[in-house]
C-alpha atoms as a PDB file:
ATOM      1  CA  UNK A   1     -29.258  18.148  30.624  1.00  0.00           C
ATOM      2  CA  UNK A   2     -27.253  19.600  27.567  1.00  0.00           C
ATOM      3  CA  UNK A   3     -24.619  16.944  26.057  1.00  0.00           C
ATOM      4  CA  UNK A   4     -26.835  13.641  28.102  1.00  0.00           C
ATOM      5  CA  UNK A   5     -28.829  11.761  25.477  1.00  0.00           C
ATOM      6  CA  UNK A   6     -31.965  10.556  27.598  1.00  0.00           C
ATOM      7  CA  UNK A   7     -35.325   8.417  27.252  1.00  0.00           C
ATOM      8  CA  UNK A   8     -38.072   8.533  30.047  1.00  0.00           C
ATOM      9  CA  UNK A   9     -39.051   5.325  28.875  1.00  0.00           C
ATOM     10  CA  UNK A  10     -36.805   1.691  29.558  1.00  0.00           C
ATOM     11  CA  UNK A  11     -38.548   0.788  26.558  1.00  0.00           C
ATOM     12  CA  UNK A  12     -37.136   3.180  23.999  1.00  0.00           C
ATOM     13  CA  UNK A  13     -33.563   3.080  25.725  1.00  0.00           C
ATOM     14  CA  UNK A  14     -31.742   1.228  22.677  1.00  0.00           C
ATOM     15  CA  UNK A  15     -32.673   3.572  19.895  1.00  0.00           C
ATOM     16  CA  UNK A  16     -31.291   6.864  22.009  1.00  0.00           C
ATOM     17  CA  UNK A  17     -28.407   4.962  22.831  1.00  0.00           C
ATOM     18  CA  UNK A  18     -27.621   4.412  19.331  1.00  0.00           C
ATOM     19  CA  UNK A  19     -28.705   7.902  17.883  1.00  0.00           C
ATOM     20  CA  UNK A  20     -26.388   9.303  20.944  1.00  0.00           C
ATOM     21  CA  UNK A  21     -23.496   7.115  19.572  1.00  0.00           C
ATOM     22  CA  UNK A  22     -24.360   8.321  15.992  1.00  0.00           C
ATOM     23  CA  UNK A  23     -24.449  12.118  17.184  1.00  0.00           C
ATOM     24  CA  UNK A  24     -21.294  11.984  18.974  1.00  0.00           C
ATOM     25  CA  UNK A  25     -19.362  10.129  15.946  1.00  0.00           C
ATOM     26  CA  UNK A  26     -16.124  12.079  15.062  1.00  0.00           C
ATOM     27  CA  UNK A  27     -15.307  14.442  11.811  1.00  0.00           C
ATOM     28  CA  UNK A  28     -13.307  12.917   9.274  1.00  0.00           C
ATOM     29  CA  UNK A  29      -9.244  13.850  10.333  1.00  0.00           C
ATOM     30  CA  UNK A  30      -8.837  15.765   7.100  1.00  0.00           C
ATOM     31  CA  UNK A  31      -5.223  15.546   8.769  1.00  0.00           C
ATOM     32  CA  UNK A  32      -4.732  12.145   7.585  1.00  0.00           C
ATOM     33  CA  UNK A  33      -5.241  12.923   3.975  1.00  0.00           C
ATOM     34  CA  UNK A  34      -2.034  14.464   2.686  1.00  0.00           C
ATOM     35  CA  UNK A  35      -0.668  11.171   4.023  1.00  0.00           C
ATOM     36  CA  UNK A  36      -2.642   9.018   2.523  1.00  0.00           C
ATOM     37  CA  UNK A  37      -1.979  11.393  -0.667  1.00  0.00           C
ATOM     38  CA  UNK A  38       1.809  10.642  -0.846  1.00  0.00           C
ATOM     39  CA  UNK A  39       1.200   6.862   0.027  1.00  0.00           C
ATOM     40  CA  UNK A  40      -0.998   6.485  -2.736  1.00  0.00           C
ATOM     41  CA  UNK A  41       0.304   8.899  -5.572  1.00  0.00           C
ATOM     42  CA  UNK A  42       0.337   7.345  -9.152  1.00  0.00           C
ATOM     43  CA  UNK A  43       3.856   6.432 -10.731  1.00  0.00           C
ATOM     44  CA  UNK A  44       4.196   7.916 -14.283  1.00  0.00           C
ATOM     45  CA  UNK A  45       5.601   6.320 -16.857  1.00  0.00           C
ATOM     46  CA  UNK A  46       6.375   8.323 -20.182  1.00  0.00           C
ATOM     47  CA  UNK A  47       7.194   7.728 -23.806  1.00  0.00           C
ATOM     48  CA  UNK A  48      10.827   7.783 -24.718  1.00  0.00           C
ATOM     49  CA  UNK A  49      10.256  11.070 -27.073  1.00  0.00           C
ATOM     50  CA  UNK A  50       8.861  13.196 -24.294  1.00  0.00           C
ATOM     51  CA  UNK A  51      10.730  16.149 -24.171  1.00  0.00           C
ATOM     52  CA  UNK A  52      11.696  15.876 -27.346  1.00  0.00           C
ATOM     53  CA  UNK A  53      10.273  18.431 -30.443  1.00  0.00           C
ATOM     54  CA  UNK A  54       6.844  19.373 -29.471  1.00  0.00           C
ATOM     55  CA  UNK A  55       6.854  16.705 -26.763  1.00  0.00           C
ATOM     56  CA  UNK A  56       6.291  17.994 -23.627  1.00  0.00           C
ATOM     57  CA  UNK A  57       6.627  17.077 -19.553  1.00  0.00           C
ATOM     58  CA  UNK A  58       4.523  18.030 -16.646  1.00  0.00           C
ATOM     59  CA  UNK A  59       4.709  21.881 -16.232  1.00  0.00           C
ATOM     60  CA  UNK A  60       4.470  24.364 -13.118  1.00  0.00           C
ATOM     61  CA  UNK A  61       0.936  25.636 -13.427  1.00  0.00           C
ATOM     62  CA  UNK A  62       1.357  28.764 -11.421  1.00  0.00           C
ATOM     63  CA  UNK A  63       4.678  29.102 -13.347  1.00  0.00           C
ATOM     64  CA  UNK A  64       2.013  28.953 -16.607  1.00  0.00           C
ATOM     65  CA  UNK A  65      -0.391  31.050 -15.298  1.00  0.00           C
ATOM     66  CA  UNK A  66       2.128  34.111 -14.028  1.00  0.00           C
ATOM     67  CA  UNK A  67       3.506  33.776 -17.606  1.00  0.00           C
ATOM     68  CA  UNK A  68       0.262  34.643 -19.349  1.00  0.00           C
ATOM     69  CA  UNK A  69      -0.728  37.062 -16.593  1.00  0.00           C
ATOM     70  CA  UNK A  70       2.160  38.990 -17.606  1.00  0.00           C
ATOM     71  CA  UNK A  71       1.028  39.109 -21.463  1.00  0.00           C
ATOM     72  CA  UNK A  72       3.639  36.649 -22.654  1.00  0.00           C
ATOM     73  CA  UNK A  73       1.523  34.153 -24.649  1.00  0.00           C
ATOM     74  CA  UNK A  74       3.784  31.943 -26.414  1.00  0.00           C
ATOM     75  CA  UNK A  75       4.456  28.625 -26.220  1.00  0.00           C
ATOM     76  CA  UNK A  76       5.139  26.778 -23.044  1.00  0.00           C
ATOM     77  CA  UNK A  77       6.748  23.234 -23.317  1.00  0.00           C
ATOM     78  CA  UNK A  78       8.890  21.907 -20.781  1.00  0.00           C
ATOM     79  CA  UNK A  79      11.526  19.797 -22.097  1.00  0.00           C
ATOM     80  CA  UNK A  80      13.533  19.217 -18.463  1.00  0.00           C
ATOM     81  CA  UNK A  81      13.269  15.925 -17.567  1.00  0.00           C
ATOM     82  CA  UNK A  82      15.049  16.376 -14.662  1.00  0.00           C
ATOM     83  CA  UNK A  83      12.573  18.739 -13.419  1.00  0.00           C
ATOM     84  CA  UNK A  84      10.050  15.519 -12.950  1.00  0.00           C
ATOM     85  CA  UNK A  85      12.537  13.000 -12.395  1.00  0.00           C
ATOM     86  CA  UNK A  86      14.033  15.377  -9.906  1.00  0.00           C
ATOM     87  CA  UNK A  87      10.720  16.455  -8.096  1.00  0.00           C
ATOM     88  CA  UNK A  88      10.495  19.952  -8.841  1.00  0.00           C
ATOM     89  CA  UNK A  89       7.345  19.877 -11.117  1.00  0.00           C
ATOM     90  CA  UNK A  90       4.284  19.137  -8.696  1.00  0.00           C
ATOM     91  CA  UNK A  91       1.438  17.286  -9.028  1.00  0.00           C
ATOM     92  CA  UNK A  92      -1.733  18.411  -7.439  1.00  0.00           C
ATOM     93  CA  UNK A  93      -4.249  16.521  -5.269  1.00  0.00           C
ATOM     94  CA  UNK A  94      -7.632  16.774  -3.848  1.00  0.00           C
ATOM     95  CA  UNK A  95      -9.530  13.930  -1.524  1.00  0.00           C
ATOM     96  CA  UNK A  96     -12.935  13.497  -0.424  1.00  0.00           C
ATOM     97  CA  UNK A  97     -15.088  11.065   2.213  1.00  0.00           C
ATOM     98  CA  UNK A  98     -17.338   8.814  -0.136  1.00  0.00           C
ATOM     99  CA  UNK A  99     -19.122   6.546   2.144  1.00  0.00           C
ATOM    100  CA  UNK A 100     -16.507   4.707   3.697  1.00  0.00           C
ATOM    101  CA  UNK A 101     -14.406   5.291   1.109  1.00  0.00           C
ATOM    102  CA  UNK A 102     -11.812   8.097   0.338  1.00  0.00           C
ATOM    103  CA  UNK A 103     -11.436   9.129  -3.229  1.00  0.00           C
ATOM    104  CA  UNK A 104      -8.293  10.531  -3.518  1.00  0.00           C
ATOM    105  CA  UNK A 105      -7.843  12.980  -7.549  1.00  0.00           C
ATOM    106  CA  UNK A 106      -4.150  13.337  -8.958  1.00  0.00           C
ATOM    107  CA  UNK A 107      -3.809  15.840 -11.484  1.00  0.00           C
ATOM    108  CA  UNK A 108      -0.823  16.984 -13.559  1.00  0.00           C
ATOM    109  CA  UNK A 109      -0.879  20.015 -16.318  1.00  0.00           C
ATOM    110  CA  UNK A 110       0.792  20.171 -19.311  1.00  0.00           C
ATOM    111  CA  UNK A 111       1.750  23.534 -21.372  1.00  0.00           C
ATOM    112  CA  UNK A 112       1.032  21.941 -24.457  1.00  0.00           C
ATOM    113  CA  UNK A 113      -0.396  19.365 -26.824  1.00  0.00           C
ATOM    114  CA  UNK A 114       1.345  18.004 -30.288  1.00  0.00           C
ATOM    115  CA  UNK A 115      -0.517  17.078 -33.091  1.00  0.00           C
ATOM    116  CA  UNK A 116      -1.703  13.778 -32.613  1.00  0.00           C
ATOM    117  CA  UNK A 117      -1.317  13.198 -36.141  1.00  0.00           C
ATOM    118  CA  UNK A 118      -0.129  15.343 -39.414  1.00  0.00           C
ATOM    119  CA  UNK A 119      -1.988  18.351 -38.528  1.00  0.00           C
ATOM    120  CA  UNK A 120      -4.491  17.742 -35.320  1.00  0.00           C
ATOM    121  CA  UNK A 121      -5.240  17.841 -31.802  1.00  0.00           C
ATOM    122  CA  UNK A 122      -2.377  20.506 -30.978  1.00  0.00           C
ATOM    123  CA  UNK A 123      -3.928  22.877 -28.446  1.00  0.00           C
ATOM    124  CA  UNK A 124      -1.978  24.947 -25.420  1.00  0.00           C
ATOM    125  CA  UNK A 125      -2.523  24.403 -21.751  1.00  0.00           C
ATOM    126  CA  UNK A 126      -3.993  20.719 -20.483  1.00  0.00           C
ATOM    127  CA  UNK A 127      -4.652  18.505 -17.668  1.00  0.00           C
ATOM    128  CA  UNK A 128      -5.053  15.191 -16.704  1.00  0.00           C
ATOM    129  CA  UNK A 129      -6.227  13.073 -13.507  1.00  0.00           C
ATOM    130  CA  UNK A 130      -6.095   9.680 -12.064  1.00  0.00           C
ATOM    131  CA  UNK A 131      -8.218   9.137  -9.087  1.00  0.00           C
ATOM    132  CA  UNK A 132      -7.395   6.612  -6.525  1.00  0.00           C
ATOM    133  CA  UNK A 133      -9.997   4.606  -4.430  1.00  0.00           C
ATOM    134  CA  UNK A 134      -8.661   3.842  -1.025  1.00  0.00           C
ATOM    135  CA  UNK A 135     -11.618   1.568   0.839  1.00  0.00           C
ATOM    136  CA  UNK A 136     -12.178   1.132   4.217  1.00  0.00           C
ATOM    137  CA  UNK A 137      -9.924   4.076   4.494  1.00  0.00           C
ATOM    138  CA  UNK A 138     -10.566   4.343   8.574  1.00  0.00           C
ATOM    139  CA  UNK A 139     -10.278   1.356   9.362  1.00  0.00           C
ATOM    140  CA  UNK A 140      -8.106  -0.926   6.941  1.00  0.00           C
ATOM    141  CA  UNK A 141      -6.734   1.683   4.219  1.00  0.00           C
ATOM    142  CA  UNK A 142      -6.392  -0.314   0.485  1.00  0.00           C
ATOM    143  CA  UNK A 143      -5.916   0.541  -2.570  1.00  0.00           C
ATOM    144  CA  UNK A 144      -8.929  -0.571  -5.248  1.00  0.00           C
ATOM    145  CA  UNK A 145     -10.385   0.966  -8.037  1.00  0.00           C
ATOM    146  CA  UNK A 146      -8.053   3.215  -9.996  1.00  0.00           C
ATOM    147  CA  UNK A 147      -9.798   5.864 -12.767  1.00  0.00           C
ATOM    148  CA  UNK A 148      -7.480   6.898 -15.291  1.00  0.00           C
ATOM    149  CA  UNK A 149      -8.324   9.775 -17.632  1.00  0.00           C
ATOM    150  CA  UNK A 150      -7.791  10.805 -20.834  1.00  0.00           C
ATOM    151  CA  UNK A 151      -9.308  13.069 -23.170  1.00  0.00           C
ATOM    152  CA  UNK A 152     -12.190  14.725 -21.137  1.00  0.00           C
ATOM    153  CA  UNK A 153     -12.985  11.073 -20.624  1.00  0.00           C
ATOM    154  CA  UNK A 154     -11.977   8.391 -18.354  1.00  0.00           C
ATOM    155  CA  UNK A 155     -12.260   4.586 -17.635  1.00  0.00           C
ATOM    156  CA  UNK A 156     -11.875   2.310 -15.145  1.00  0.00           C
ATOM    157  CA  UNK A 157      -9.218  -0.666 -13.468  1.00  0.00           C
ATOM    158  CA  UNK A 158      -9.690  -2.712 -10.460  1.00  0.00           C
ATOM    159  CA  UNK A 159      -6.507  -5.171  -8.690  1.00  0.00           C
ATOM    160  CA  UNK A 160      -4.819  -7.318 -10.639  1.00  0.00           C
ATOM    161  CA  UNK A 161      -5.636  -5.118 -14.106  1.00  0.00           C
ATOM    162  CA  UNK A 162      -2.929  -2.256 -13.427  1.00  0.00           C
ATOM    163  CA  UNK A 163       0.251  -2.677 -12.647  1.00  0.00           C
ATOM    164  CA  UNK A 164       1.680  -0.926  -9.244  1.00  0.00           C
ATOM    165  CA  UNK A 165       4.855   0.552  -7.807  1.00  0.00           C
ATOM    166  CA  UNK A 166       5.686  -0.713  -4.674  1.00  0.00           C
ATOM    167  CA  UNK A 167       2.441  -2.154  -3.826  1.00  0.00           C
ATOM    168  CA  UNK A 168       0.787   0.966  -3.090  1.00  0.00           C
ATOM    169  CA  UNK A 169       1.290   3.532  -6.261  1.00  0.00           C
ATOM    170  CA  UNK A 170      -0.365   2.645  -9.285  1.00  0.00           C
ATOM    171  CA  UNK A 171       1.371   2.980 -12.872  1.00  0.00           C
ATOM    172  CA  UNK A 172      -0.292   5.139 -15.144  1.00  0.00           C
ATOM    173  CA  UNK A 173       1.663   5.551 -19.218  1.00  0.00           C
ATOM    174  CA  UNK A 174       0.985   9.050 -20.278  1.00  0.00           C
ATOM    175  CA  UNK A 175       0.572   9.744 -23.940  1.00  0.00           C
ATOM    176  CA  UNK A 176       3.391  10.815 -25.983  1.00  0.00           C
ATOM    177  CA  UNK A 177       1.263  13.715 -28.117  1.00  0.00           C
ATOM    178  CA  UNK A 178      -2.325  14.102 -25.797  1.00  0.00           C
ATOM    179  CA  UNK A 179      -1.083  13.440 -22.123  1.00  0.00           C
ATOM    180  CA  UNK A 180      -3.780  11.001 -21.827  1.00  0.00           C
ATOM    181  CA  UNK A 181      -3.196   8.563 -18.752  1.00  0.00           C
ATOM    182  CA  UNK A 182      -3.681   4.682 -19.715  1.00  0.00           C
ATOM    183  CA  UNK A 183      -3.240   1.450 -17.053  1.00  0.00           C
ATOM    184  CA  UNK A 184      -1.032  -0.059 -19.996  1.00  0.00           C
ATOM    185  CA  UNK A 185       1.719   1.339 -22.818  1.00  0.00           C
ATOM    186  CA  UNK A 186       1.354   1.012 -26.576  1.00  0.00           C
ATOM    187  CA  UNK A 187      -0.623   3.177 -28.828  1.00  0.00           C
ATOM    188  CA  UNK A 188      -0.143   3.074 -32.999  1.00  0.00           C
ATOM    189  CA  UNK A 189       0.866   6.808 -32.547  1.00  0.00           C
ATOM    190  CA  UNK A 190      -2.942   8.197 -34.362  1.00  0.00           C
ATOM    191  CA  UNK A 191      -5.523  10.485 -32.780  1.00  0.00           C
ATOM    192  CA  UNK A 192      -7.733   7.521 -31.503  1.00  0.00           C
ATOM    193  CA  UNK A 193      -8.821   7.186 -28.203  1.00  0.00           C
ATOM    194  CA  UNK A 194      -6.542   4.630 -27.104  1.00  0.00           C
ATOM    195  CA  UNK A 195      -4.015   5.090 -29.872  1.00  0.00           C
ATOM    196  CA  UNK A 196      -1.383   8.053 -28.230  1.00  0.00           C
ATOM    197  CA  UNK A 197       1.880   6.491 -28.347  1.00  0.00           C
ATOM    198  CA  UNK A 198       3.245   5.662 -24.754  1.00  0.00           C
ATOM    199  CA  UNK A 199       6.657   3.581 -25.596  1.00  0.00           C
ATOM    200  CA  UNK A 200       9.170   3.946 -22.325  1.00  0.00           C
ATOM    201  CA  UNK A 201      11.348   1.973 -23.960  1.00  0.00           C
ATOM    202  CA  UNK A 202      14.809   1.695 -22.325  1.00  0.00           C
ATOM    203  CA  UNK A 203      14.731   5.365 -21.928  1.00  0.00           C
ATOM    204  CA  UNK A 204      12.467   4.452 -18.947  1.00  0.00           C
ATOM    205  CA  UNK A 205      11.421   8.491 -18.284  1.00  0.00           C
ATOM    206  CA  UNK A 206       8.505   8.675 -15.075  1.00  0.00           C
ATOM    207  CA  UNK A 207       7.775  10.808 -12.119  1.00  0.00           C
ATOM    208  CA  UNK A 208       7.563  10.249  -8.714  1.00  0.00           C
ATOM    209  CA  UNK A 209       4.573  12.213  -8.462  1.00  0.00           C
ATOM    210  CA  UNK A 210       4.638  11.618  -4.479  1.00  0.00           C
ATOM    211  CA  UNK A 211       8.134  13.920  -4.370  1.00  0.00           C
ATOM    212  CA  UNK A 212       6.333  16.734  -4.899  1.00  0.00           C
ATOM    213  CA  UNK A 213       2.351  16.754  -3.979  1.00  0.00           C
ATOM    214  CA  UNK A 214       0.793  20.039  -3.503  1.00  0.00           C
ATOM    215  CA  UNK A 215      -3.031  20.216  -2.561  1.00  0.00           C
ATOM    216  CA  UNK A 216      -5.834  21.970  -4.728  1.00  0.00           C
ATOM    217  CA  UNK A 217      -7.454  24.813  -2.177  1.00  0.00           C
ATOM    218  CA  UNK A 218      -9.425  27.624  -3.520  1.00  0.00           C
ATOM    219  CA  UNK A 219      -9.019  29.326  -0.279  1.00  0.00           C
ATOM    220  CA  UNK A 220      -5.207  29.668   0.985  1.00  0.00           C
ATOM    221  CA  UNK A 221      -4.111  27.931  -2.264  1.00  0.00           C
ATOM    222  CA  UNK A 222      -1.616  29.308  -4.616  1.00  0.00           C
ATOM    223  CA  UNK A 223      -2.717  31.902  -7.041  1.00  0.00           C
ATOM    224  CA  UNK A 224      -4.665  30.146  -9.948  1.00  0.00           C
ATOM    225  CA  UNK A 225      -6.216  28.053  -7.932  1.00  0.00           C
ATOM    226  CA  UNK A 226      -8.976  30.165  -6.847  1.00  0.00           C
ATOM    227  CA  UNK A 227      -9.355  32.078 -10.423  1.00  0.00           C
ATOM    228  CA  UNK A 228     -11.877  30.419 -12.545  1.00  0.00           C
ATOM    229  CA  UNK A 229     -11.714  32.808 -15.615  1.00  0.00           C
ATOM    230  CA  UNK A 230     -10.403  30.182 -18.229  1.00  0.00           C
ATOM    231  CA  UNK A 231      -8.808  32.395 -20.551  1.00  0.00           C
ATOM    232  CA  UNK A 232      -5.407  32.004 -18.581  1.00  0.00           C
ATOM    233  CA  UNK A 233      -5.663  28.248 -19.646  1.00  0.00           C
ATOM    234  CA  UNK A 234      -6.661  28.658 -23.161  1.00  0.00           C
ATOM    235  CA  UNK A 235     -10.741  27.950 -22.687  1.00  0.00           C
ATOM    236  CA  UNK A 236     -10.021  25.168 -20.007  1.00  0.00           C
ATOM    237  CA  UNK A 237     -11.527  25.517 -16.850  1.00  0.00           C
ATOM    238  CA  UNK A 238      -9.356  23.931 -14.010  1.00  0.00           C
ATOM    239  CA  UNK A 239      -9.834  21.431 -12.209  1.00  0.00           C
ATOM    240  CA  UNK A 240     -11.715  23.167  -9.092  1.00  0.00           C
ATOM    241  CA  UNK A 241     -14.276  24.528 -11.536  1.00  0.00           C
ATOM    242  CA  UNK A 242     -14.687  21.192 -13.417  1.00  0.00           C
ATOM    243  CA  UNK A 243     -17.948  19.055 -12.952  1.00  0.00           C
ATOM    244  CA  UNK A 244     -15.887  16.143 -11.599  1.00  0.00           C
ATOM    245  CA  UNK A 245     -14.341  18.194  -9.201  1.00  0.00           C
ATOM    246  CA  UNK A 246     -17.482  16.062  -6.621  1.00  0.00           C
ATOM    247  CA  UNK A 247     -15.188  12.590  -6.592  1.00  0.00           C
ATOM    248  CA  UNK A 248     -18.358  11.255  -4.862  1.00  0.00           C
ATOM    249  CA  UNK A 249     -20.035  11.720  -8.076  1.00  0.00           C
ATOM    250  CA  UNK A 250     -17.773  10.184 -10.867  1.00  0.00           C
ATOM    251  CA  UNK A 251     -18.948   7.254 -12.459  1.00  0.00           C
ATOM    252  CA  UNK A 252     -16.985   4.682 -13.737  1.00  0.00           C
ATOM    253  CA  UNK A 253     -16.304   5.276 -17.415  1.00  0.00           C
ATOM    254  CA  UNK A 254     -17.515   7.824 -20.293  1.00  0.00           C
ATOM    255  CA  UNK A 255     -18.541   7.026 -24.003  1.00  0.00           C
ATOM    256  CA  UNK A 256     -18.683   4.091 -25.989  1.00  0.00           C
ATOM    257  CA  UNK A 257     -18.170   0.341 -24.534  1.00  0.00           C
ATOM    258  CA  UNK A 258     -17.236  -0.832 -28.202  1.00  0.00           C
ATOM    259  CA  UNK A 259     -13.215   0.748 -29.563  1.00  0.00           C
ATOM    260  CA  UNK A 260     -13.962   3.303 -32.128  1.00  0.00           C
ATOM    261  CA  UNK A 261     -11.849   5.942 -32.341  1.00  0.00           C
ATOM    262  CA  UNK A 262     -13.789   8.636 -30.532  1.00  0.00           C
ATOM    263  CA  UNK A 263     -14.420   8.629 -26.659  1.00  0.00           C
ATOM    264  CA  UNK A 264     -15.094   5.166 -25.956  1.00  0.00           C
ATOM    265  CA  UNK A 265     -13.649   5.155 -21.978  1.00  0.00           C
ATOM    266  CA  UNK A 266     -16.492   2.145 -21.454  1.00  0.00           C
ATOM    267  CA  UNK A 267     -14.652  -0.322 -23.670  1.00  0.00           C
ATOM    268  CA  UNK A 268     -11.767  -1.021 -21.100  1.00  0.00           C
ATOM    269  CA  UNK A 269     -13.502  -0.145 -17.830  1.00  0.00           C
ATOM    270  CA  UNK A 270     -13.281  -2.854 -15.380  1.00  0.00           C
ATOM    271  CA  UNK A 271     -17.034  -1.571 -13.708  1.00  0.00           C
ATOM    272  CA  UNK A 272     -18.830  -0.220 -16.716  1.00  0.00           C
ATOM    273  CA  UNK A 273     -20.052   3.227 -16.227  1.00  0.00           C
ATOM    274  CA  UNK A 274     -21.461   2.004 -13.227  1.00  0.00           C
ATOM    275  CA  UNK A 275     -20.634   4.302  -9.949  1.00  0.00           C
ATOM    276  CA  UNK A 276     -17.038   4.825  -9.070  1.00  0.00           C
END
């Protein structure tokens, strides 16, 4: 009979039983993620020169990506920071089922880059991620690991070695110059992996990234999302077309577990490079 799971035998009863129960076992309620989303967004902290000079906030993406589509190629900074602090800039979001856990990407673009230094790393267009780890997510939801990236790299923090906003949103500094996201502020202000400025100061400047999430899609999304030619961002591809677009896949740190000043994500990873 269609829909019965059966055995002829009283023998083999158990195991059809079980592979019954394992056949019948529900989707995952893709409905519960842009809840989860909000109650887990990162809290970003910034350096008390953003917005000034060169120094630029969070920017619109589509807002970008019209611009260039129209032919106008200059410069794109955004120097409103009321436009994070008030919610209008959004921060994008994209979750996946890994094992029991949901991984949960947070990513925010920036028009441009300053020099890091005298006369490097300025560049146009960028974006940066922190991905969340919520485990157990089905059946008691927590917050864990937390990857912060920076770079085209990434490392990283479990409890107890980030700080968090009300428990459940985890503090990332974003670098003054790069845009990098760190678990900690500092920096000597150089080109250096870790060495971005990001000072709040008393200025205190952040974003409530959770006031205004909008989810990645390349089908029913908003207009970039679903074009991967990467001249619109400057040689960049974004972050659908990326290789760590599979959260399942990320590992838990990139380059060198000593500081130098290249990529060297290892050095303050909590779980080596070991799987995320």
């Amino acid at each position: 009979m269609k829909g019965v799971c059966w055995s002829s035998s009283p023998l083999l009863v158990l195991l059809p039983l079980l592979l019954c129960l394992v056949g019948s076992g529900t989707a995952d309620k893709t409905d519960d993620f842009p809840a989860l989303a909000e109650a887990y967004a990162p809290y970003l902290r910034f350096d008390s020169k953003e917005g000034q000079g060169d120094l630029c906030f969070p920017h619109d993406p589509q807002d970008f990506y019209a611009t260039r589509q129209a032919g106008d190629w200059s410069r794109q900074c955004n120097h409103d920071y009321a436009s994070v602090e008030g919610g209008k800039t959004p921060t994008y979001w994209h979750a996946m089922t890994c094992g029991y856990h949901l991984h949960i990407a947070y990513w925010n673009f920036y028009g441009y880059n300053a020099d890091c230094d005298c006369c490097s790393g300025e560049r146009d267009a960028w974006w940066e991620f922190v991905v969340v780890k919520i485990r157990d997510w089905k059946v008691k939801p927590h917050m864990h690991e937390v990857m912060f990236g920076q770079k085209q790299g990434w490392y990283t923090r479990i409890p107890g070695h980030y700080e968090t906003f009300n428990q459940t949103h985890p503090v990332a500094y974003v670098g003054k110059s790069q845009h990098g996201t760190y678990h900690d502020d500092g920096g000597t202000g150089t080109c250096c992996y870790y060495e971005d400025f990001r000072n709040p100061g008393g200025a205190d400047q952040h974003m409530v990234t959770w006031a205004n999430l909008t989810e990645l899609k390349q089908v029913d999304g908003e207009e970039w999302m679903s074009d991967s030619n990467t001249d619109w961002w400057h040689g960049l591809e974004s972050p659908m077309f990326r290789e760590d677009w599979d959260l399942c896949g990320l590992m838990g740190c990139t380059g060198a577990s000593l500081q130098v000043c290249g990529t060297c994500g290892c050095h303050k990873s909590d779980i080596g490079d070991d799987p995320f």
